[in-house]
N, C-alpha and C. Protein backbone atom coordinates (compact mmCIF):
# COMPACT_ATOMS: atom_id res chain seq x y z
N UNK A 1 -151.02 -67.58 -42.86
CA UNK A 1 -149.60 -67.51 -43.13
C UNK A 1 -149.38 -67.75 -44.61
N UNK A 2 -148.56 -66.99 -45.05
CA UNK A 2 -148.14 -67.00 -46.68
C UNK A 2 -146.82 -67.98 -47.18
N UNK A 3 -147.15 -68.52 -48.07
CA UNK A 3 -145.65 -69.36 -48.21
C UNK A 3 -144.45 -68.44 -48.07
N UNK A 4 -142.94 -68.77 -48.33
CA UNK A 4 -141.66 -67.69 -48.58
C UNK A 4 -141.96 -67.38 -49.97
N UNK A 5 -141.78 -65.66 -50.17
CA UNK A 5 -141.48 -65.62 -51.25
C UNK A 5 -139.48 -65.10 -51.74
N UNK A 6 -139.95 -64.73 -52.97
CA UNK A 6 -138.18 -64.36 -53.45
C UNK A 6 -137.31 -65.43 -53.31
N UNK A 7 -137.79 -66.62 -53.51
CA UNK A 7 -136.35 -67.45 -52.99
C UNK A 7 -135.54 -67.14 -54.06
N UNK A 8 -134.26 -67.42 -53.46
CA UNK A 8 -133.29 -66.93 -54.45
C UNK A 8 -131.49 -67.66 -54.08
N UNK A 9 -131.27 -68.43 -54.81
CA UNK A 9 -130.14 -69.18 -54.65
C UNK A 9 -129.20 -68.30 -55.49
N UNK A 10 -128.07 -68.29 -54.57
CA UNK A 10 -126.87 -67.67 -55.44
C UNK A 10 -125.75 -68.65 -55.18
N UNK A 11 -124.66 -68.98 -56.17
CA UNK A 11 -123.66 -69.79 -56.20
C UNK A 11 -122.73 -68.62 -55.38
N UNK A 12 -121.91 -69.32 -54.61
CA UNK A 12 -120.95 -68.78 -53.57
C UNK A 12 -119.41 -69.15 -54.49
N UNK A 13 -118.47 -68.34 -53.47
CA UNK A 13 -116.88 -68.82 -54.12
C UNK A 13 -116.67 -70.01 -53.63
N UNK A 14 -117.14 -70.40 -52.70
CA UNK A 14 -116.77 -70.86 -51.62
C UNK A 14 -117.40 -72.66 -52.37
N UNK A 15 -116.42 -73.40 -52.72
CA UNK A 15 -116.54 -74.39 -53.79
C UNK A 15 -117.73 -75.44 -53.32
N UNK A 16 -118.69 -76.02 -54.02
CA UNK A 16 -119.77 -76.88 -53.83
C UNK A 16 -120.87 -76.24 -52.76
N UNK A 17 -121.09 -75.10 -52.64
CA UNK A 17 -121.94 -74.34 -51.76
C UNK A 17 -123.23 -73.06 -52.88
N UNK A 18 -124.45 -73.44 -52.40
CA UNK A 18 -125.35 -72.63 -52.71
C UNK A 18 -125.69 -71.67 -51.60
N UNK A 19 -125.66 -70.31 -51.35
CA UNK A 19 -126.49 -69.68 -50.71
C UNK A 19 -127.80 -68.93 -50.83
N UNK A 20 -129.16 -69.94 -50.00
CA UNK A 20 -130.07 -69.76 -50.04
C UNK A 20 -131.00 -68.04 -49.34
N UNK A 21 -131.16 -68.03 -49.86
CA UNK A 21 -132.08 -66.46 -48.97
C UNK A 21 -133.78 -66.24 -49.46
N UNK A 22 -134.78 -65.97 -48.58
CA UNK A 22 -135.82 -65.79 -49.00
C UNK A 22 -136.51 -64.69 -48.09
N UNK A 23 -137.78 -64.21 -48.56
CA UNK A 23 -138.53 -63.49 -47.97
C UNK A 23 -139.62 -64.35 -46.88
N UNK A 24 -139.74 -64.21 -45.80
CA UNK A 24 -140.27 -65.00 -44.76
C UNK A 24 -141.58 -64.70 -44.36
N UNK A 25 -142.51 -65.30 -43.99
CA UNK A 25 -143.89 -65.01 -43.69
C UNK A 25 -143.39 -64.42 -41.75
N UNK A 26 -144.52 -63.29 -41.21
CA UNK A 26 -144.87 -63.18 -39.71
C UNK A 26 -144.66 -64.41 -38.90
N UNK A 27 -145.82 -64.87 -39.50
CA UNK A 27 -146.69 -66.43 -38.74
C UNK A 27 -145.73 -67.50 -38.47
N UNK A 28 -144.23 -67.75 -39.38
CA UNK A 28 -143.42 -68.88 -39.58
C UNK A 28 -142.75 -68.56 -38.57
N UNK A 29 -142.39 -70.30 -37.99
CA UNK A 29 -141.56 -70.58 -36.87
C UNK A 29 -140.48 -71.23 -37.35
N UNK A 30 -140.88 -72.11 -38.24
CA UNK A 30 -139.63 -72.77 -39.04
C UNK A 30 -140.28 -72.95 -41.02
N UNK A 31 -138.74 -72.95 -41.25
CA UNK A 31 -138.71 -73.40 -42.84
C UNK A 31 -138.10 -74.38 -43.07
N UNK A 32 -138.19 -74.87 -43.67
CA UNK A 32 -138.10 -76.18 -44.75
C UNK A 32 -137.26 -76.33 -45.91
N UNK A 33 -136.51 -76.56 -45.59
CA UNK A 33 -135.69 -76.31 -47.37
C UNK A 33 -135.17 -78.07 -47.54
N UNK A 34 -135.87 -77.69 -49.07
CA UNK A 34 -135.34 -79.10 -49.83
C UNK A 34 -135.00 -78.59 -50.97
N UNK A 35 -134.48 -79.79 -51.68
CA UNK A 35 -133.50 -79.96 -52.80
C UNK A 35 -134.00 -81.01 -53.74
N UNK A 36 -133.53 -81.02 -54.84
CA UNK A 36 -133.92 -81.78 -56.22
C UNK A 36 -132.54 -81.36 -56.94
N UNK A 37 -132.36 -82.45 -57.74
CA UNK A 37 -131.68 -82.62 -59.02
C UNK A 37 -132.58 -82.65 -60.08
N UNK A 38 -133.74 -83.11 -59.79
CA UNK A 38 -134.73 -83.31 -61.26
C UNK A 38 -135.81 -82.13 -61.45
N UNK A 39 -136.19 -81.80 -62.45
CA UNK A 39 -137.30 -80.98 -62.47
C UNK A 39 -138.38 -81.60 -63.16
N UNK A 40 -138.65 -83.05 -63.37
CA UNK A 40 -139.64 -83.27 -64.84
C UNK A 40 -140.23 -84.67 -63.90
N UNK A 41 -140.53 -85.22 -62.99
CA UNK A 41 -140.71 -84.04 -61.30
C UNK A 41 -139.91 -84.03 -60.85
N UNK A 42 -140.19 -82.58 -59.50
CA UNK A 42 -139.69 -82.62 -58.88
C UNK A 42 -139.15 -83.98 -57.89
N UNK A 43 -138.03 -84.03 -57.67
CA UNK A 43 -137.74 -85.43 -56.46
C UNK A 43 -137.45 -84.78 -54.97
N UNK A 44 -137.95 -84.19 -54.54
CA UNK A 44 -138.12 -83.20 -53.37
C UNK A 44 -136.71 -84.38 -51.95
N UNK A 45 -136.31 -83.69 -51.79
CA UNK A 45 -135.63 -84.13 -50.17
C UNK A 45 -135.74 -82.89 -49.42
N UNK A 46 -135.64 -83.40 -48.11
CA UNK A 46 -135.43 -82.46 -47.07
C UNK A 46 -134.17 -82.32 -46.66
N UNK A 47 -133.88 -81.25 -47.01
CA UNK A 47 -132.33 -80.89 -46.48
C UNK A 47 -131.92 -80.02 -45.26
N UNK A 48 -132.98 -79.64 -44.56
CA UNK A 48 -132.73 -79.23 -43.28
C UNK A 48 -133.85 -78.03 -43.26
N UNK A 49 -133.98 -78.19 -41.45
CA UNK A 49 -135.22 -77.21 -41.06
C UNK A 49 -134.44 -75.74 -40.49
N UNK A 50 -134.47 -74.35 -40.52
CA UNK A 50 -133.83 -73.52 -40.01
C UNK A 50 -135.20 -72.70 -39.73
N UNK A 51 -134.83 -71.64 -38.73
CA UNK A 51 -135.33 -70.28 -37.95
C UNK A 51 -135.50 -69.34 -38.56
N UNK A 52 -134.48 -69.47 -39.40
CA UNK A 52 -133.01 -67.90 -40.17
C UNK A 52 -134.28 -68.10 -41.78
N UNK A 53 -134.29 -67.22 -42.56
CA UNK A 53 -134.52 -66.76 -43.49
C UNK A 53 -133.21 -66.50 -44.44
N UNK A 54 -132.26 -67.51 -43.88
CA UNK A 54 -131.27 -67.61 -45.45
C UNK A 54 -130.50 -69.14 -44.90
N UNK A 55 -130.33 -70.23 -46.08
CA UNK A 55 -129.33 -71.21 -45.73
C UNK A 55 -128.54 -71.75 -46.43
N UNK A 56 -127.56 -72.29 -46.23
CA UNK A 56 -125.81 -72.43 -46.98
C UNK A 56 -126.00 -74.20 -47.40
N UNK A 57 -126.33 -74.42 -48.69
CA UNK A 57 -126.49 -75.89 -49.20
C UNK A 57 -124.96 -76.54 -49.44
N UNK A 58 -124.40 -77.50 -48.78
CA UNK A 58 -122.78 -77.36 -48.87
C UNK A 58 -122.97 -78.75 -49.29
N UNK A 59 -121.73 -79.33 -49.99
CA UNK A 59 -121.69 -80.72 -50.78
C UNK A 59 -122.22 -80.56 -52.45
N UNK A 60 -122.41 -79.52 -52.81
CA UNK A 60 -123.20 -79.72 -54.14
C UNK A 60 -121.67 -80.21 -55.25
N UNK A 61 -122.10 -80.56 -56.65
CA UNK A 61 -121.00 -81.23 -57.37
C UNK A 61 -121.23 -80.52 -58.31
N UNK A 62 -120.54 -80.12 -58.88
CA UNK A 62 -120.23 -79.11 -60.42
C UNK A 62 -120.70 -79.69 -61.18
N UNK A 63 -121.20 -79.07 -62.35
CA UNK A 63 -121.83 -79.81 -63.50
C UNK A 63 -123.25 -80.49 -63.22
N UNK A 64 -123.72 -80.07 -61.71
CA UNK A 64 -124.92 -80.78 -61.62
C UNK A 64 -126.30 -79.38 -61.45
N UNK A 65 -127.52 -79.69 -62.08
CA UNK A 65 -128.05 -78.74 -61.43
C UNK A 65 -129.48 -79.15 -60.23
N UNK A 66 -128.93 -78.18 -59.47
CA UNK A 66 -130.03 -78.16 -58.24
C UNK A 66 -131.10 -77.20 -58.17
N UNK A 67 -132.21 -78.05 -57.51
CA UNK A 67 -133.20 -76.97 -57.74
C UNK A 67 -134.03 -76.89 -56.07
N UNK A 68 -134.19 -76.18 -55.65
CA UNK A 68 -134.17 -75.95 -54.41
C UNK A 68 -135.90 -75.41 -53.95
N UNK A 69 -136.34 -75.72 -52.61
CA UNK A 69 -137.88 -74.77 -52.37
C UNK A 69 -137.41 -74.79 -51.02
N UNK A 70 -138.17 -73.72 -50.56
CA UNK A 70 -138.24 -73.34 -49.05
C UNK A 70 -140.17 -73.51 -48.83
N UNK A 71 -140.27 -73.93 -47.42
CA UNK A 71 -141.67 -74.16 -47.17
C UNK A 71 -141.70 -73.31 -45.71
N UNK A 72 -142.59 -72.79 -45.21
CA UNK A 72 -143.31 -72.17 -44.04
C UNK A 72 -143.73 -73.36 -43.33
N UNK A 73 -143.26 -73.28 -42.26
CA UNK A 73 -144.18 -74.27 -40.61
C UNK A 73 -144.85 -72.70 -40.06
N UNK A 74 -145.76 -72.91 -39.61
CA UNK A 74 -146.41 -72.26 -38.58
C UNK A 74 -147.28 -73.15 -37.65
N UNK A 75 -147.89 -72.38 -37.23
CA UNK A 75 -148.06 -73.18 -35.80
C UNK A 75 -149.42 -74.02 -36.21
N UNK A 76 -149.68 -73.80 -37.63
CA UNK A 76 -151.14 -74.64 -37.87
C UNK A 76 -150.62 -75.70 -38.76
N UNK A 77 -149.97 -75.48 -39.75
CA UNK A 77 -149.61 -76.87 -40.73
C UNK A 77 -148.27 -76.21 -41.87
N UNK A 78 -147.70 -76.63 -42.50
CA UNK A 78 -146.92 -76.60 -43.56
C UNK A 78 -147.41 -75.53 -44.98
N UNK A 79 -146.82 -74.59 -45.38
CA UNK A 79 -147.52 -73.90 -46.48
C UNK A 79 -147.09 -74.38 -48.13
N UNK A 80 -147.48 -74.01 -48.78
CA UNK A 80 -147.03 -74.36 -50.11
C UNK A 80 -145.63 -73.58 -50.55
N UNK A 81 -144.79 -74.33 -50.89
CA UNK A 81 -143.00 -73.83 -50.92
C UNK A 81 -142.78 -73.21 -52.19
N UNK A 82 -141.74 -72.92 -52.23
CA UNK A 82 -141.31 -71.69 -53.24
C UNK A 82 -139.88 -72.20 -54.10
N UNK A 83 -139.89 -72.51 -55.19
CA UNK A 83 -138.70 -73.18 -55.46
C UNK A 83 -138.01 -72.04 -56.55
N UNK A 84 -136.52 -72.30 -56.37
CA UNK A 84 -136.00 -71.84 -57.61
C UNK A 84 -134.54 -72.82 -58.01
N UNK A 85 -133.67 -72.00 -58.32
CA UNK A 85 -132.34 -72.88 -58.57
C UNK A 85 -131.64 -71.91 -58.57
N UNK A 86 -130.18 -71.73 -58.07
CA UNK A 86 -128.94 -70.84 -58.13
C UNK A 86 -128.51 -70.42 -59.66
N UNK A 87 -128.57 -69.38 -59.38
CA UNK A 87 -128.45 -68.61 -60.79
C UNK A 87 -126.52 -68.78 -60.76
């Protein structure tokens, strides 16, 4: 199984909301998406597990930046995640 690729955060109208979307592996049953404020490291949280190959980050605060990865579950272990930040 391959990690997600393309992640790709886009800022929505829709106020304090990121929408997440990525390219999904066969093998994945679930993904992983976490979040960071820091990049110099990462401070990784888990912000929720989904099915879907796109998810809606709601609560974010203006003026802040987020930086986001999606990870692959499959049925053997966790893959290496894919991060970006909302353009």
């Amino acid at each position: 199984m391959n990690p997600p690729t393309k992640v790709e955060g886009l800022l929505t109208k829709t106020r304090g909301r990121a929408s997440l979307v990525w390219k999904g592996d066969d093998g994945a049953r679930v993904y992983n998406v976490f979040m960071s404020t820091t990049n110099n490291p990462y401070n990784w949280t888990l912000v929720s597990a989904t099915t879907k190959q796109r998810f809606n980050v709601d609560g974010l605060v203006a003026g802040t930046f987020y930086y986001f990865a999606v990870s692959a579950v499959g049925t053997g272990k966790q893959k290496a995640a894919r991060a970006n930040r909302p353009k």
